[in-house]
Protein backbone atom coordinates (compact mmCIF):
# COMPACT_ATOMS: atom_id res chain seq x y z
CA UNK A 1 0.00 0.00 0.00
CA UNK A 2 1.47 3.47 -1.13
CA UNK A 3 0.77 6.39 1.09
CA UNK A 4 -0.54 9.48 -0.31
CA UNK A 5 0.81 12.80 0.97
CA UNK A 6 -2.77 13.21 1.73
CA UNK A 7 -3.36 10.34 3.70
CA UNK A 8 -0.31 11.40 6.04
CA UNK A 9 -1.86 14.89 6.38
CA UNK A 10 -5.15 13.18 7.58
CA UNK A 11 -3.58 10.93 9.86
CA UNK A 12 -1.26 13.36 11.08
CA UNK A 13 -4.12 15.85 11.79
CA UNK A 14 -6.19 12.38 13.35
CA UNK A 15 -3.59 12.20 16.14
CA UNK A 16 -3.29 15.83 16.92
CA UNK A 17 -7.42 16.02 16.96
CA UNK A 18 -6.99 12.59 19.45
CA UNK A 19 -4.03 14.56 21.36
CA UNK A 20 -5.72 17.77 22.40
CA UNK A 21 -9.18 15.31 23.43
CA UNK A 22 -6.72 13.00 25.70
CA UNK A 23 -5.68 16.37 27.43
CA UNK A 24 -9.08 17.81 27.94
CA UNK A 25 -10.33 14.78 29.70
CA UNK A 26 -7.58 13.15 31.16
CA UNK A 27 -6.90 13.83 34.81
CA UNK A 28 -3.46 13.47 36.42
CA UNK A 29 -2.62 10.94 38.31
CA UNK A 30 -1.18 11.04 42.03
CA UNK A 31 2.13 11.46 42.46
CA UNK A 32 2.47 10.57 45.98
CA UNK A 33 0.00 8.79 48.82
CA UNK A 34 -1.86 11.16 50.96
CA UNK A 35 -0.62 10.79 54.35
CA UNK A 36 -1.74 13.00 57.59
CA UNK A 37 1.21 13.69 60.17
CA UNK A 38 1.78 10.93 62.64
CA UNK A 39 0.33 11.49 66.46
CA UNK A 40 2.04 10.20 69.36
CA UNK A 41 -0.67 9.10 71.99
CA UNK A 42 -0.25 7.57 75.37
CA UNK A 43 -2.19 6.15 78.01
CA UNK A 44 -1.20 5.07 81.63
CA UNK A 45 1.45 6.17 84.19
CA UNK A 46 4.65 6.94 83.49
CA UNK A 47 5.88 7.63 86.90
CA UNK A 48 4.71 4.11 88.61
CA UNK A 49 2.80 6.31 91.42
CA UNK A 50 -0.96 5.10 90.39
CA UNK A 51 -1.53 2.66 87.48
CA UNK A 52 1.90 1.07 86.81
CA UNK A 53 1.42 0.82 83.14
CA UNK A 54 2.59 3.08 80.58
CA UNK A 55 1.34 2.55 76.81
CA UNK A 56 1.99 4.58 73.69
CA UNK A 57 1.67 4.62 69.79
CA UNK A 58 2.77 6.57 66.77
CA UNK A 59 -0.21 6.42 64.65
CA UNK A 60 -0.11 7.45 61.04
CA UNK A 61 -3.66 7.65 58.84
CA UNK A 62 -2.94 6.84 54.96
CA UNK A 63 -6.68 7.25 54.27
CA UNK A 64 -10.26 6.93 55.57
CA UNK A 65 -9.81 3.52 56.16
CA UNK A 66 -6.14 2.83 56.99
CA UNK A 67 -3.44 3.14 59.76
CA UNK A 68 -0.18 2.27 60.40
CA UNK A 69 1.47 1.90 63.71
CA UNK A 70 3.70 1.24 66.49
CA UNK A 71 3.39 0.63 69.68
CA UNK A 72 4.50 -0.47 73.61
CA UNK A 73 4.21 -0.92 76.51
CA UNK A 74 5.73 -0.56 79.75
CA UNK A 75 5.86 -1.68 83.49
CA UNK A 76 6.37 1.25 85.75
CA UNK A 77 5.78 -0.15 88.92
CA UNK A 78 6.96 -3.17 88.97
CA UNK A 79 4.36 -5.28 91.34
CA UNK A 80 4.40 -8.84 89.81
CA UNK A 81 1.64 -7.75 87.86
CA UNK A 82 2.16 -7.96 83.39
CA UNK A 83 0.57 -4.87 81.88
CA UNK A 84 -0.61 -4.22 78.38
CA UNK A 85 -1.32 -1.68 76.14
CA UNK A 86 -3.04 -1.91 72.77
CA UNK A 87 -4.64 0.89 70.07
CA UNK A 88 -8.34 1.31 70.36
CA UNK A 89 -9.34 2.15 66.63
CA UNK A 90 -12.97 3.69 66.57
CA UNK A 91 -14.97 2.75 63.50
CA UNK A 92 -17.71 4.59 61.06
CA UNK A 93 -20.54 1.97 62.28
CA UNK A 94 -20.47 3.27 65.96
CA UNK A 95 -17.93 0.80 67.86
CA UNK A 96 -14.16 0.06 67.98
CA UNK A 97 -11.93 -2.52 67.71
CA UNK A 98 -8.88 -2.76 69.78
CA UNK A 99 -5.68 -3.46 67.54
CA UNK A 100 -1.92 -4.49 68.01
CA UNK A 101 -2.25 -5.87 71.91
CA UNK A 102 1.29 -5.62 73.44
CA UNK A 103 2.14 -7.12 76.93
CA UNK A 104 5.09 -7.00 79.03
CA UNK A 105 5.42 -9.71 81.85
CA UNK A 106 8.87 -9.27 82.29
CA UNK A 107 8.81 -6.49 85.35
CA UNK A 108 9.67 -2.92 86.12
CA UNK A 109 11.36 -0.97 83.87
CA UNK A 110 10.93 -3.04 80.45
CA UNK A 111 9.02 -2.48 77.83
CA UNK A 112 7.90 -4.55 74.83
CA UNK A 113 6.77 -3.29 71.56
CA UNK A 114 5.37 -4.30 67.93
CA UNK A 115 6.50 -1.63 65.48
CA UNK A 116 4.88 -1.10 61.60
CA UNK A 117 2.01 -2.78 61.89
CA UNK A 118 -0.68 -1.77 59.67
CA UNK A 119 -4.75 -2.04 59.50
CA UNK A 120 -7.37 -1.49 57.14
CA UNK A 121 -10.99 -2.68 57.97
CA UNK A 122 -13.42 0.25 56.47
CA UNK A 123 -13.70 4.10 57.50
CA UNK A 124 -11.83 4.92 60.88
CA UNK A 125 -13.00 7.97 62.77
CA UNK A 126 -10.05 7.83 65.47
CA UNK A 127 -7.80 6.30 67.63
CA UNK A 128 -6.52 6.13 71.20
CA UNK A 129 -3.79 4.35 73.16
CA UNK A 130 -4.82 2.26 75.85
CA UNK A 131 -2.75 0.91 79.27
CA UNK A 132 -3.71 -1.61 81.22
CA UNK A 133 -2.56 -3.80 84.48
CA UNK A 134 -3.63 -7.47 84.36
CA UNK A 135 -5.20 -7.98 88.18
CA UNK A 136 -6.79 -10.67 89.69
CA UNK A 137 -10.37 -10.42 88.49
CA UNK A 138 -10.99 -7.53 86.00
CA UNK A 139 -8.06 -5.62 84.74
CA UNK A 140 -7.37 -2.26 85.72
CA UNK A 141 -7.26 -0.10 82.67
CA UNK A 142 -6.33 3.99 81.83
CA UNK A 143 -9.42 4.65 78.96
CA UNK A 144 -8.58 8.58 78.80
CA UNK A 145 -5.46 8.34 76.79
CA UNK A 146 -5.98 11.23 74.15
CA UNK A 147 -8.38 10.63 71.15
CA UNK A 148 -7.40 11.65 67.89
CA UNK A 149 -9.63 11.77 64.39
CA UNK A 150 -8.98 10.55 61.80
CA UNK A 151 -8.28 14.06 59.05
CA UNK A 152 -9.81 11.88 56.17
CA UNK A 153 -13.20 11.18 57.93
């Protein structure tokens, strides 16, 4: 098949016509994942006066429905007692589930931790850190750790 200097025009022109259309409705793409700064929360006593547990996590949100995380905990007091700490992550439907349980049984002064972990149910409204003592009978736990929401919800 011989080409025609007309035919090459017509194509030519084709792809420029196609071009300028591909611009007009073509969006760019993300360069980079959103990410919100990361929060440092913590729950519990530091000192060893009054709880004896000391928890905290760096949480960072990716998106509506994703964290990443790590986090410890710590035995301030010292008392033969293991404490815990874990990430309470509060959910769109109206409860929470409590993520990325630490415990340290190994007495005053240590601390054990679990570092990157990630989650990713559906939308997350918030987190907090969470310290607890594990007593005889129900645990002893510090629930006023500091909340923070999530920036994409």
């Amino acid at each position: 098949m011989q080409l025609t200097t007309n035919t090459i025009k017509l194509a030519l022109a084709t792809i420029g016509i196609l071009q300028a259309w591909l611009e007009e409705v073509s969006y760019p793409l993300p360069t980079t994942e959103k990410r919100a700064d990361s929060h440092h929360l913590c729950a519990g006593d530091s000192s060893g006066k009054t709880l004896g547990a000391f928890t905290c996590a760096d949480v960072t949100f990716t998106d509506i429905d994703k964290i990443e995380y790590s986090i410890f905990a710590r035995d301030t007091k010292g008392d033969s007692h293991e404490v815990y700490g874990f990430l309470r992550v509060y959910l769109a439907a109206g409860y929470y589930e409590d993520k990325g349980k630490v415990t340290d049984d190994h007495g005053h002064g240590t601390e054990v931790d679990a570092l990157n972990l990630k989650y990713a149910p559906f939308t997350i409204t918030g987190v907090r850190a969470e310290a607890c003592v594990n007593d005889a009978g129900s645990d002893t736990c510090d629930h006023d750790g500091d909340f923070v929401a999530n920036p994409f919800a």
